[in-house]
Protein backbone atom coordinates (compact mmCIF):
# COMPACT_ATOMS: atom_id res chain seq x y z
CA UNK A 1 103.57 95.84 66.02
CA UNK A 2 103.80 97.16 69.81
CA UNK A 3 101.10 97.07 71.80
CA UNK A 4 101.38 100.25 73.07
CA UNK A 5 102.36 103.37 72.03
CA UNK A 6 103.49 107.18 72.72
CA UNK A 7 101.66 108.69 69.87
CA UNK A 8 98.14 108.09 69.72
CA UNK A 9 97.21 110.34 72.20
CA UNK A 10 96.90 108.17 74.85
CA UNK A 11 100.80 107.46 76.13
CA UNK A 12 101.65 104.44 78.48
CA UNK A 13 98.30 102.29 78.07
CA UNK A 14 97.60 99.86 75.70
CA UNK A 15 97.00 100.79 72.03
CA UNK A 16 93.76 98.87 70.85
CA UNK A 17 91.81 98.85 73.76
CA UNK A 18 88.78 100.95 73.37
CA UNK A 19 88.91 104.73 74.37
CA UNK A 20 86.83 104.17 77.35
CA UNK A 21 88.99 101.04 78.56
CA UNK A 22 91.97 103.23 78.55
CA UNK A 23 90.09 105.30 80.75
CA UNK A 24 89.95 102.56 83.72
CA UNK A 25 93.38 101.11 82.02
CA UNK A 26 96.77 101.43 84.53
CA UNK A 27 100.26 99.91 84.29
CA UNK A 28 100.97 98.38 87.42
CA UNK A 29 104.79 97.68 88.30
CA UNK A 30 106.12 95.18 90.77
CA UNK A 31 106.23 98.58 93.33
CA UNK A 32 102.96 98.41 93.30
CA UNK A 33 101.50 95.27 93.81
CA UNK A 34 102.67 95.64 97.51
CA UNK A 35 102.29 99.16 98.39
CA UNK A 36 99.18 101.36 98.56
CA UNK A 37 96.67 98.99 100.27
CA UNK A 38 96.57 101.58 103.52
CA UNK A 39 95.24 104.49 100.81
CA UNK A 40 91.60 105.95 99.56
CA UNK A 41 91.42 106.20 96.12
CA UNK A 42 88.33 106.93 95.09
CA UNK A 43 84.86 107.29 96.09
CA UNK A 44 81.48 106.51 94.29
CA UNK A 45 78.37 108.62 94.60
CA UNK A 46 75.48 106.19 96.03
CA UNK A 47 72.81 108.55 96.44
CA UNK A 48 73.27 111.74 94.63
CA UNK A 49 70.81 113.54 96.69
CA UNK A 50 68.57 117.04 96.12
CA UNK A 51 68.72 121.12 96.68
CA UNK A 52 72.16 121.19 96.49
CA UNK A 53 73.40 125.13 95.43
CA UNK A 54 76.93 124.73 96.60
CA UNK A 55 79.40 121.94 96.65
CA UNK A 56 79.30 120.04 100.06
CA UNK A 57 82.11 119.21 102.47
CA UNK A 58 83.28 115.36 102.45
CA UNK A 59 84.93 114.26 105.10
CA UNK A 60 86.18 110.70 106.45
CA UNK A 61 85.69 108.77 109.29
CA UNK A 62 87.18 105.52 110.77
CA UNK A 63 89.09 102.94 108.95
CA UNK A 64 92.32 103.56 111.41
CA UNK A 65 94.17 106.08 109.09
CA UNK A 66 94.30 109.66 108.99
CA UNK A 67 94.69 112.77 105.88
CA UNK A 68 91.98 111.04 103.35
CA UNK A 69 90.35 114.04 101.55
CA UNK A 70 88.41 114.99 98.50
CA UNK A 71 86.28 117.65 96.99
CA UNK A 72 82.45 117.13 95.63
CA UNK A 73 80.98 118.34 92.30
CA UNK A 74 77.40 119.30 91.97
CA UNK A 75 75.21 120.06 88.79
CA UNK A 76 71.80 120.44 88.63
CA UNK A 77 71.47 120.23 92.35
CA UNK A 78 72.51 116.85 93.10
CA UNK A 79 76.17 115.52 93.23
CA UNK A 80 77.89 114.28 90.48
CA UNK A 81 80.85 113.55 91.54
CA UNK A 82 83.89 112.95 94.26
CA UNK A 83 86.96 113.51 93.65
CA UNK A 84 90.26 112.55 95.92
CA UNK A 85 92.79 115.44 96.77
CA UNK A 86 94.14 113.49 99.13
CA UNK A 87 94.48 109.48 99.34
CA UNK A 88 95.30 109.56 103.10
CA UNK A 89 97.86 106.60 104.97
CA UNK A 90 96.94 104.04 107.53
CA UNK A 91 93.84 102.19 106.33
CA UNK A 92 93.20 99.18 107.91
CA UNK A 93 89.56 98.86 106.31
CA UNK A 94 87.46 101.66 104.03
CA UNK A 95 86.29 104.72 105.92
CA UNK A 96 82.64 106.04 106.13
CA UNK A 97 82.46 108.69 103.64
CA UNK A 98 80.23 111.13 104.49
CA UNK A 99 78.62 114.31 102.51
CA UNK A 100 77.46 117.09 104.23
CA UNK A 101 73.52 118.03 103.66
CA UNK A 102 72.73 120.84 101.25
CA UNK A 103 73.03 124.33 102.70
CA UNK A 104 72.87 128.05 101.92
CA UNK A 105 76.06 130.29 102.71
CA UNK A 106 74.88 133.89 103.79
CA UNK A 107 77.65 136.36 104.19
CA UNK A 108 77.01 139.46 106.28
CA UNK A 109 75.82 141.84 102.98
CA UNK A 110 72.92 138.85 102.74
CA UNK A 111 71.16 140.21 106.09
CA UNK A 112 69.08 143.29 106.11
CA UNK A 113 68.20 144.17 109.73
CA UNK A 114 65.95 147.09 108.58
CA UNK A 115 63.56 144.06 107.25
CA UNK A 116 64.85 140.55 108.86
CA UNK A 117 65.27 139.68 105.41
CA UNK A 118 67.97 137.29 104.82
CA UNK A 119 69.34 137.17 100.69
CA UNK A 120 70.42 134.30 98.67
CA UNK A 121 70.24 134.13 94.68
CA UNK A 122 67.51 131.48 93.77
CA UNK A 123 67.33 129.93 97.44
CA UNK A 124 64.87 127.29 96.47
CA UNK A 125 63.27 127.29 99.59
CA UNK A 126 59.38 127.10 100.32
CA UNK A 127 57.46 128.62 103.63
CA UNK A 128 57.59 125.62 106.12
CA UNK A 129 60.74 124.46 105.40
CA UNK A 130 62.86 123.64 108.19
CA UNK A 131 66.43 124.83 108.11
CA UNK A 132 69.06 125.13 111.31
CA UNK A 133 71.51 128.28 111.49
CA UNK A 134 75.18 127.51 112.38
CA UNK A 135 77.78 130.49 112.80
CA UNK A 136 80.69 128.90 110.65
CA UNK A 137 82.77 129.37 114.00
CA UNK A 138 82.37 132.88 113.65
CA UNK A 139 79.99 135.71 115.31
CA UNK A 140 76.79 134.80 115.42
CA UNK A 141 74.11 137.32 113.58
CA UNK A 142 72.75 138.59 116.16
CA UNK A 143 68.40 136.95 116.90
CA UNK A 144 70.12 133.84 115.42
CA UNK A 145 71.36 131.13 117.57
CA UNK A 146 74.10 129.07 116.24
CA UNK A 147 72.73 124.84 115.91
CA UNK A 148 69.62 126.16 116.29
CA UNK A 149 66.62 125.15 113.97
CA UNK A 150 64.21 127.71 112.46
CA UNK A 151 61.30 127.69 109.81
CA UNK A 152 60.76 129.79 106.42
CA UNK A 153 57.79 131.96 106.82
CA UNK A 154 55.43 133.04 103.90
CA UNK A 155 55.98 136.88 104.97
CA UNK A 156 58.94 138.04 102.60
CA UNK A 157 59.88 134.79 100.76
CA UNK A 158 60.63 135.62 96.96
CA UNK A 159 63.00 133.81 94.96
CA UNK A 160 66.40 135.53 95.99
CA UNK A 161 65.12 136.36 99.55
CA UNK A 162 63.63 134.93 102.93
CA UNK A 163 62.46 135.32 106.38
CA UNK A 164 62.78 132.52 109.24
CA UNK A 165 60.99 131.89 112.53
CA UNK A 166 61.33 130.24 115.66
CA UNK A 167 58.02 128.46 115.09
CA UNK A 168 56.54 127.36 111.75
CA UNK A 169 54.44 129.56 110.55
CA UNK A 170 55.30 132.03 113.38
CA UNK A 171 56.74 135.95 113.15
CA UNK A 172 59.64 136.59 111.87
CA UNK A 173 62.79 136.56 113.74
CA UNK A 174 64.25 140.00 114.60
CA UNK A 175 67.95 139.94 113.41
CA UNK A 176 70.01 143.11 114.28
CA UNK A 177 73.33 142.10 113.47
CA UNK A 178 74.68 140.52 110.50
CA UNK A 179 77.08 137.89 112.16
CA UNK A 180 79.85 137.26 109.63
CA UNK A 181 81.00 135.52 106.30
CA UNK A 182 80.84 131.73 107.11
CA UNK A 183 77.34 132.01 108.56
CA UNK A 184 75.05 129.14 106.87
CA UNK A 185 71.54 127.78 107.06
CA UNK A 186 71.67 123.69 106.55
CA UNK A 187 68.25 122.48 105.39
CA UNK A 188 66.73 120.73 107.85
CA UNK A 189 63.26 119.12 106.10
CA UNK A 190 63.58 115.60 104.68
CA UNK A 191 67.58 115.39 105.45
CA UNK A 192 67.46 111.32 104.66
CA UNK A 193 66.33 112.42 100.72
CA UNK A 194 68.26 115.48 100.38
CA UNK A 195 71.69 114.31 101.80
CA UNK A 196 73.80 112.38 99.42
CA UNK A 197 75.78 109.19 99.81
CA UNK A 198 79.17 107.78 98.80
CA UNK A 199 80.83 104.97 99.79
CA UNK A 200 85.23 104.85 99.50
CA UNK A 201 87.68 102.19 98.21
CA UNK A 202 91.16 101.36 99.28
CA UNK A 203 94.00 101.38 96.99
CA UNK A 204 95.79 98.32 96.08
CA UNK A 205 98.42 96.40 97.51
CA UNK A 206 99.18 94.23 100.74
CA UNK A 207 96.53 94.42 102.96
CA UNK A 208 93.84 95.50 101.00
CA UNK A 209 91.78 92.71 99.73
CA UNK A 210 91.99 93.62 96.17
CA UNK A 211 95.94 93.65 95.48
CA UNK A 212 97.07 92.85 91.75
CA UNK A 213 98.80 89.57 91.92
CA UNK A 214 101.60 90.27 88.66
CA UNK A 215 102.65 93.20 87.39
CA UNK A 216 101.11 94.45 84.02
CA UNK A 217 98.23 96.08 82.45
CA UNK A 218 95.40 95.98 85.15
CA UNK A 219 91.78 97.17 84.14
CA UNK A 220 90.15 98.55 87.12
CA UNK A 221 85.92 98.82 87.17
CA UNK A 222 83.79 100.07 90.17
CA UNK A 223 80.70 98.56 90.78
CA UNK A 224 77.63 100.87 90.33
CA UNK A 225 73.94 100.22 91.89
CA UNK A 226 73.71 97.15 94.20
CA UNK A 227 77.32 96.81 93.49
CA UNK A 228 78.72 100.56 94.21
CA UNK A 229 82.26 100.94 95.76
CA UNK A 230 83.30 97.07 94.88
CA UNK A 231 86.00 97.39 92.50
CA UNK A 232 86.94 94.67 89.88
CA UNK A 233 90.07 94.16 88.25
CA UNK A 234 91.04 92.25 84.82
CA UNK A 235 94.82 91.68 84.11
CA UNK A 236 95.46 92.08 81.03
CA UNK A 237 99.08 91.34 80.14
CA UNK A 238 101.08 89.59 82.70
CA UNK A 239 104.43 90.38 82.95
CA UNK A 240 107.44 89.40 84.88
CA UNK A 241 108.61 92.87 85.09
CA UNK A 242 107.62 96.88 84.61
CA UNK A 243 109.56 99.72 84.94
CA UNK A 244 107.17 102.54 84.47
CA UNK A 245 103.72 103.30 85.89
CA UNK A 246 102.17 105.04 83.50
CA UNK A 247 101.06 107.93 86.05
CA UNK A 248 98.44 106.11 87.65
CA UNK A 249 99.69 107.14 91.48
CA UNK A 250 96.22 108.18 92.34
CA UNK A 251 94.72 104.97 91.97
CA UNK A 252 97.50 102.78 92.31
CA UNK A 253 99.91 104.57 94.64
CA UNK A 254 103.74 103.10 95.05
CA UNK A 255 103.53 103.82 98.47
């Protein structure tokens, strides 16, 4: 009976391994036991952090290669999840992955200069909270200076709407212009518990430190808690050769 099949629903990986082994399950060729070590193809969340109400930035640093990108997922304000859009060339060693700290967007309709109010739909902010206004490379709004850090004040703070200061606990700033679309505030109170962490893995192949040594069905398993970002692999069937990769190019790229 074959060991693999194209009907069960779960084409190009082995047959009787459990649903969740397929998952982490990848047909490695002989094209790929060399190639791929200079890629990032994943990352693991360390610390998932707090207050996040819109997915953050991730960006890479270091490493000696260039392009590595990916996109966060957030639920329940903390992050869930990275995901790689792009696995990047040139690594020499893993990047520093880093995960911007939680902000609040506010487009020009969120500022009312009649008030100083500035709107945003369940902010989750408290009166004394630090938070620093950056332009977004835009116009400033105008009483607001861009890397600058100001406090939430008691005086108008509701749930979908508050005021800042240049003090804490001090009057409210007066804003008569509303600056423009890509305008944020990044909280700016207990950033080390708030900011999440990830840490990146290369891809496989020469140079990496984790290449497959035959071709054939490698099971793949990143380390979580003390262990996060070290990745394991099992080889399951060794074979001499394999002509098909089973789509796996994202964590086992052929070049």
């Amino acid at each position: 009976m074959a060991l693999w099949s194209n009907t069960d629903g779960d084409a190009g990986k082995p047959k009787y391994l459990s649903d969740a082994d397929k998952a982490i399950t990848f047909g490695m060729d002989a094209t790929e036991i060399t190639a791929g070590g200079d890629n990032i193809t994943s990352v693991a969340v360390v610390n998932a952090g707090a207050r996040y109400l819109e997915a953050p930035a991730v960006t890479f640093s270091g490493g000696a290669g260039s392009s590595a990108a990916a996109t966060a997922t957030i639920a329940g304000g903390v992050v869930t999840a990275v995901t790689i859009t792009n696995t990047g060339t040139g690594y020499t060693s893993v990047p520093t992955v880093a995960i911007a700290i939680p902000r609040r967007t506010i487009p020009t309709t969120g500022i009312t200069i009649a008030t100083d109010t500035i709107a945003y739909t369940a902010h989750g902010l408290s009166a004394g909270d630090a938070v620093k206004y950056f332009h977004g490379g835009g116009t400033a709004a105008t009483g607001l200076t861009n890397n600058t850090t100001y406090y939430v004040i008691a005086s108008g703070l509701t749930a979908n709407a508050f005021k800042v200061s240049a003090t804490d606990g001090g009057t409210a700033v007066d804003i008569s212009g509303t600056g423009n679309n890509a305008q944020y505030f990044e909280l700016a109170t207990a950033v080390a518990t708030i900011q999440a962490t990830a840490v990146a893995d290369q891809g496989y192949g020469a140079g990496s430190g984790i290449a497959a040594t035959h071709a054939g069905w490698v099971r793949r398993t990143v380390g979580t808690g003390g262990r996060a970002g070290r990745v394991f692999t099992e080889t399951l069937v060794a074979m001499g050769s394999m002509s098909s990769d089973a789509s796996d190019d994202t964590v086992l790229p052929d070049a």
